[in-house]
C-alpha atoms as a PDB file:
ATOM      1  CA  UNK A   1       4.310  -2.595  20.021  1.00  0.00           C
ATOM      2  CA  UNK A   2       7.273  -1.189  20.392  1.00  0.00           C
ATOM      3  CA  UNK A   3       9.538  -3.772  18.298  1.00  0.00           C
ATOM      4  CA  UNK A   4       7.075  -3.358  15.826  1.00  0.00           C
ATOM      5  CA  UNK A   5       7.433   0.593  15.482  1.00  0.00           C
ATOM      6  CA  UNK A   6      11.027  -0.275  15.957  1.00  0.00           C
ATOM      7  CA  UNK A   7      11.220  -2.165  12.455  1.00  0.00           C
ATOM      8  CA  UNK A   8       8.951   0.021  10.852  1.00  0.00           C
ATOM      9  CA  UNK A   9      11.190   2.851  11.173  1.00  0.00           C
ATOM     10  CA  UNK A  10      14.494   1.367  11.628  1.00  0.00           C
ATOM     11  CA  UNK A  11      14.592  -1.905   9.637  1.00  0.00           C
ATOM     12  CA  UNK A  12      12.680  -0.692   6.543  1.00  0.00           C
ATOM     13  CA  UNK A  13      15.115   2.647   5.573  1.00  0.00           C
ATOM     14  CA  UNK A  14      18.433   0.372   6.221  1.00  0.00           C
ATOM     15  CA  UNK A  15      16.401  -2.242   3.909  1.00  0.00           C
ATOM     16  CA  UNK A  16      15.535   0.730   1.264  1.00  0.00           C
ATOM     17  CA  UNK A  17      19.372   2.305   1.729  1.00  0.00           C
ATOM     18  CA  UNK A  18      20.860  -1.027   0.509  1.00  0.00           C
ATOM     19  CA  UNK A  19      18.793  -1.396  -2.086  1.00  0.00           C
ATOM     20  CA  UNK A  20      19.217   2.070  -3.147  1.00  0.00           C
ATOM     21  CA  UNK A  21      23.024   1.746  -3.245  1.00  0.00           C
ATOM     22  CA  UNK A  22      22.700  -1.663  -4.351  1.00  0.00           C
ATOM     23  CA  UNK A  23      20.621  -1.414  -7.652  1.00  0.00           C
ATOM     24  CA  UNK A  24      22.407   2.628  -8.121  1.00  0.00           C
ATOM     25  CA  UNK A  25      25.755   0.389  -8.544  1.00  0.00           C
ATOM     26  CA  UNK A  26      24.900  -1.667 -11.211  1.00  0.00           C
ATOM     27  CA  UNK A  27      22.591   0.920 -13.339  1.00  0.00           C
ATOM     28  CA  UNK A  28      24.236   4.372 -11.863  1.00  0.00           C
ATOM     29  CA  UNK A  29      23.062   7.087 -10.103  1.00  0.00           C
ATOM     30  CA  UNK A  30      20.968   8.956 -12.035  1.00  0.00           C
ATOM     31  CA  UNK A  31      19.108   5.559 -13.561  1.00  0.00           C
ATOM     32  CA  UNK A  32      18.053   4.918 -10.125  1.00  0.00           C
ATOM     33  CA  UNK A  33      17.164   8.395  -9.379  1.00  0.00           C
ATOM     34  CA  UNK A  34      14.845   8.229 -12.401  1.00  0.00           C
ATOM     35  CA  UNK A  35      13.365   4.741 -11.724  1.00  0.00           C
ATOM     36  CA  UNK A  36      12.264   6.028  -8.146  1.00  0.00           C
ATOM     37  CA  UNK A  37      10.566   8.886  -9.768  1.00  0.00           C
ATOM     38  CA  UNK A  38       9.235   7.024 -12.500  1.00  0.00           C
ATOM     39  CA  UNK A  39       7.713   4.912 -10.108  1.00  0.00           C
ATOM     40  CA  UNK A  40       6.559   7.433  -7.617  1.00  0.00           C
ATOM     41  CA  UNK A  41       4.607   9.345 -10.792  1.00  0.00           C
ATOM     42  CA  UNK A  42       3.566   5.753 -11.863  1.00  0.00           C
ATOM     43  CA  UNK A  43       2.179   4.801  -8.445  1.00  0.00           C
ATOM     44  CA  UNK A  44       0.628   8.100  -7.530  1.00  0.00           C
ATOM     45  CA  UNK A  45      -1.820   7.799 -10.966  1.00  0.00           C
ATOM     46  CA  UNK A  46      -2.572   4.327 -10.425  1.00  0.00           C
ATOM     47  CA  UNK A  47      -3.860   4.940  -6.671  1.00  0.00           C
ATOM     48  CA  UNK A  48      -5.897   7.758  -8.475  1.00  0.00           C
ATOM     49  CA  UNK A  49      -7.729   5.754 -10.534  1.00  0.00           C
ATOM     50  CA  UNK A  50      -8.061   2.959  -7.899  1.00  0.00           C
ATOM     51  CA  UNK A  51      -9.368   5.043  -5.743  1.00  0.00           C
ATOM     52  CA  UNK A  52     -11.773   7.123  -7.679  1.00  0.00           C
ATOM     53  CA  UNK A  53     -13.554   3.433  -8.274  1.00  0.00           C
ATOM     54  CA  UNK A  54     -13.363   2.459  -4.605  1.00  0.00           C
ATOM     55  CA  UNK A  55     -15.254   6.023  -4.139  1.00  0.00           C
ATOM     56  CA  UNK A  56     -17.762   5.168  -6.681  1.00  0.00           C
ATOM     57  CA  UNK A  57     -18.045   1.498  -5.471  1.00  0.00           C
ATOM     58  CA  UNK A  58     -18.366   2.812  -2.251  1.00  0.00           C
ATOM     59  CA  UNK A  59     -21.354   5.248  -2.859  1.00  0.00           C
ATOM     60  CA  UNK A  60     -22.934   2.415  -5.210  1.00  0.00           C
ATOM     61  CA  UNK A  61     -23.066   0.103  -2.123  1.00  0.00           C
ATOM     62  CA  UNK A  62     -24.431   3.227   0.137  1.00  0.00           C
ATOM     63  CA  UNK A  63     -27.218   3.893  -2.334  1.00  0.00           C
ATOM     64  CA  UNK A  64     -28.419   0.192  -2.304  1.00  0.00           C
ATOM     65  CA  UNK A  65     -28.043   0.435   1.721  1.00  0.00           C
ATOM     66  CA  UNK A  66     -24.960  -1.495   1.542  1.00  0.00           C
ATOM     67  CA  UNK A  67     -22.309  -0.682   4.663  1.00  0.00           C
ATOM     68  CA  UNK A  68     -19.583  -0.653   2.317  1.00  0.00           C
ATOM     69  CA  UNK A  69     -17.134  -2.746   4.561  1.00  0.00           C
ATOM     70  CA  UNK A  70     -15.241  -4.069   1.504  1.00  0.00           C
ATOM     71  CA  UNK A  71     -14.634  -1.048  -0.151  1.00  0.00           C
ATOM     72  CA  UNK A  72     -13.772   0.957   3.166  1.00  0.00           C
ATOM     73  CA  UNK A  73     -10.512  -1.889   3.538  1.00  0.00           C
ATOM     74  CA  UNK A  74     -10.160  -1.163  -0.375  1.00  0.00           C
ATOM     75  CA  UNK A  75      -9.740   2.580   0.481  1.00  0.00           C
ATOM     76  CA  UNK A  76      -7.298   2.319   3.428  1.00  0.00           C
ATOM     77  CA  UNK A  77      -4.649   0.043   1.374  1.00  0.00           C
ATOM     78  CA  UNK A  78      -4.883   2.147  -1.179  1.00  0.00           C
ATOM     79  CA  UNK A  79      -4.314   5.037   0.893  1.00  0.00           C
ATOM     80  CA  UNK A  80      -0.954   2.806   2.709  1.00  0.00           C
ATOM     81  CA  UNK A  81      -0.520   1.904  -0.984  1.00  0.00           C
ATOM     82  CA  UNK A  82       0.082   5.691  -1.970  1.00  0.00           C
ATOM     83  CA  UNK A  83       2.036   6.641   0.963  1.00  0.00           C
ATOM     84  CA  UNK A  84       4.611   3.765   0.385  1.00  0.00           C
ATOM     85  CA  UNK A  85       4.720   4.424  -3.469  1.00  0.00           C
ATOM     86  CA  UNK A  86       5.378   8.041  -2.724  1.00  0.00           C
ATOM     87  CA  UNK A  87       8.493   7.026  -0.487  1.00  0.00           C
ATOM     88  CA  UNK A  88      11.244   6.918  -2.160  1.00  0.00           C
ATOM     89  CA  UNK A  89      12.779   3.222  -2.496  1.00  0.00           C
ATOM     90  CA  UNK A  90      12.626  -0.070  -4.305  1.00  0.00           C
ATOM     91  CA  UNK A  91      11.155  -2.160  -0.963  1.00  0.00           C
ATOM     92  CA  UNK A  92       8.570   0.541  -0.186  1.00  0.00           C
ATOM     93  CA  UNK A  93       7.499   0.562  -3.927  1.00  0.00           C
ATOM     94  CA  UNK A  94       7.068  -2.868  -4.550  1.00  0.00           C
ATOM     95  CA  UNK A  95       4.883  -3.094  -1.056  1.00  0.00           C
ATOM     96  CA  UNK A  96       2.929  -0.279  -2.523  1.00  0.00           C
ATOM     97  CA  UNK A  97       2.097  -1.886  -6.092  1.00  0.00           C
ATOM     98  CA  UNK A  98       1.183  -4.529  -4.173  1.00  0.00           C
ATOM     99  CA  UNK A  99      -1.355  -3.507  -2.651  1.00  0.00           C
ATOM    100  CA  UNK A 100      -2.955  -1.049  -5.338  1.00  0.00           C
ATOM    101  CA  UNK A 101      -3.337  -4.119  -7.980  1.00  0.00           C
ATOM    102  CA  UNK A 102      -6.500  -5.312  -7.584  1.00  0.00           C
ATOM    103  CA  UNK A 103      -5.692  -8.934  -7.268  1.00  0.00           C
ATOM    104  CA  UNK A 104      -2.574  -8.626  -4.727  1.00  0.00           C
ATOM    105  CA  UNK A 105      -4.885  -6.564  -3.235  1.00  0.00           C
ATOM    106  CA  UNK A 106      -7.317  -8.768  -2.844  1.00  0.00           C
ATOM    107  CA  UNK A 107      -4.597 -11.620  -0.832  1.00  0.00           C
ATOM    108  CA  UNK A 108      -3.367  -8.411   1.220  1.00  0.00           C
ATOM    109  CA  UNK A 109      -7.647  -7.668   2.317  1.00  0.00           C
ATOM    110  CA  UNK A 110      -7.552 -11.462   2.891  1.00  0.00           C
ATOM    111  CA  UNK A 111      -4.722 -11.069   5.295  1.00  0.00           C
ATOM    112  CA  UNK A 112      -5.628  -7.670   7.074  1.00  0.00           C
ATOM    113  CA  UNK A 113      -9.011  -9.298   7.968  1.00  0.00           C
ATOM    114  CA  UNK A 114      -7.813 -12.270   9.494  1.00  0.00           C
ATOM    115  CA  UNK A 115      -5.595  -9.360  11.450  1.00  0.00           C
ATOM    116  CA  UNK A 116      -8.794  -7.302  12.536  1.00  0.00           C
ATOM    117  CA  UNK A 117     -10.738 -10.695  13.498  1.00  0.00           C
ATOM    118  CA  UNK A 118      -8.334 -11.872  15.618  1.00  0.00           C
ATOM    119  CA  UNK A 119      -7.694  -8.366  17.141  1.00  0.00           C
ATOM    120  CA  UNK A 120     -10.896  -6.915  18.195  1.00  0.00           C
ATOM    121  CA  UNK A 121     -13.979  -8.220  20.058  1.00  0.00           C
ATOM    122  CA  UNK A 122     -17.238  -8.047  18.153  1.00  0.00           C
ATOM    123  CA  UNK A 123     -19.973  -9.212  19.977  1.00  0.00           C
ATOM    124  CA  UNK A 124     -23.161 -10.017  17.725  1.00  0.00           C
ATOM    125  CA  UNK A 125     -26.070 -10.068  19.066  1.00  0.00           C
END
């Protein structure tokens, strides 16, 4: 757990500072300033309106007596999705596009399943 936290919040800024001073030498400073705001205004309407029709999804499936298991995954990558996008960076960005796009979206679910399967022990009975 704790090489894990490690790269999280060591790995991933070097990562982002590279890039940062990477792409900021080849299209300047204040290109790259306006790309990573650009994308942070970008992101932050597109998890919006993602998530306003996870919400709605969500109460559809209620209403018809639905647990909305789906939708609830939906909700938390788009909620990861808008906390990346709103970091400033080109790694963090990308990650967070990723995952609000429906369809990436959709192979990232696929993934974080698999993930909660293997790490938790439902009994049915």
């Amino acid at each position: 757990m704790f090489f894990k936290l490690f790269l999280l919040f060591a790995v991933i800024p070097v990562i982002e500072l590279a890039l940062l001073i990477q792409i900021g030498s080849i299209i300047g400073t204040f290109n790259t300033i306006a790309v990573v705001i650009l994308t942070a205004i970008t992101g932050a309407y597109m998890v919006k309106l993602e998530g306003i029709g996870v919400f709605y999804r969500m109460q559809r499936d209620m209403a018809q007596g639905i647990f909305p298991a789906e939708e609830l995954i939906n909700g938390v990558l788009i909620l990861v999705a808008g906390a990346l996008l709103l970091t400033p960076g080109f790694f963090t960005d990308i990650l967070g596009f990723l995952m609000v796009v429906p369809g990436s979206r959709e192979v990232i679910k696929k993934i974080v399943k698999r993930y909660i399967e293997r790490h938790t022990d439902i009994r049915r009975f």
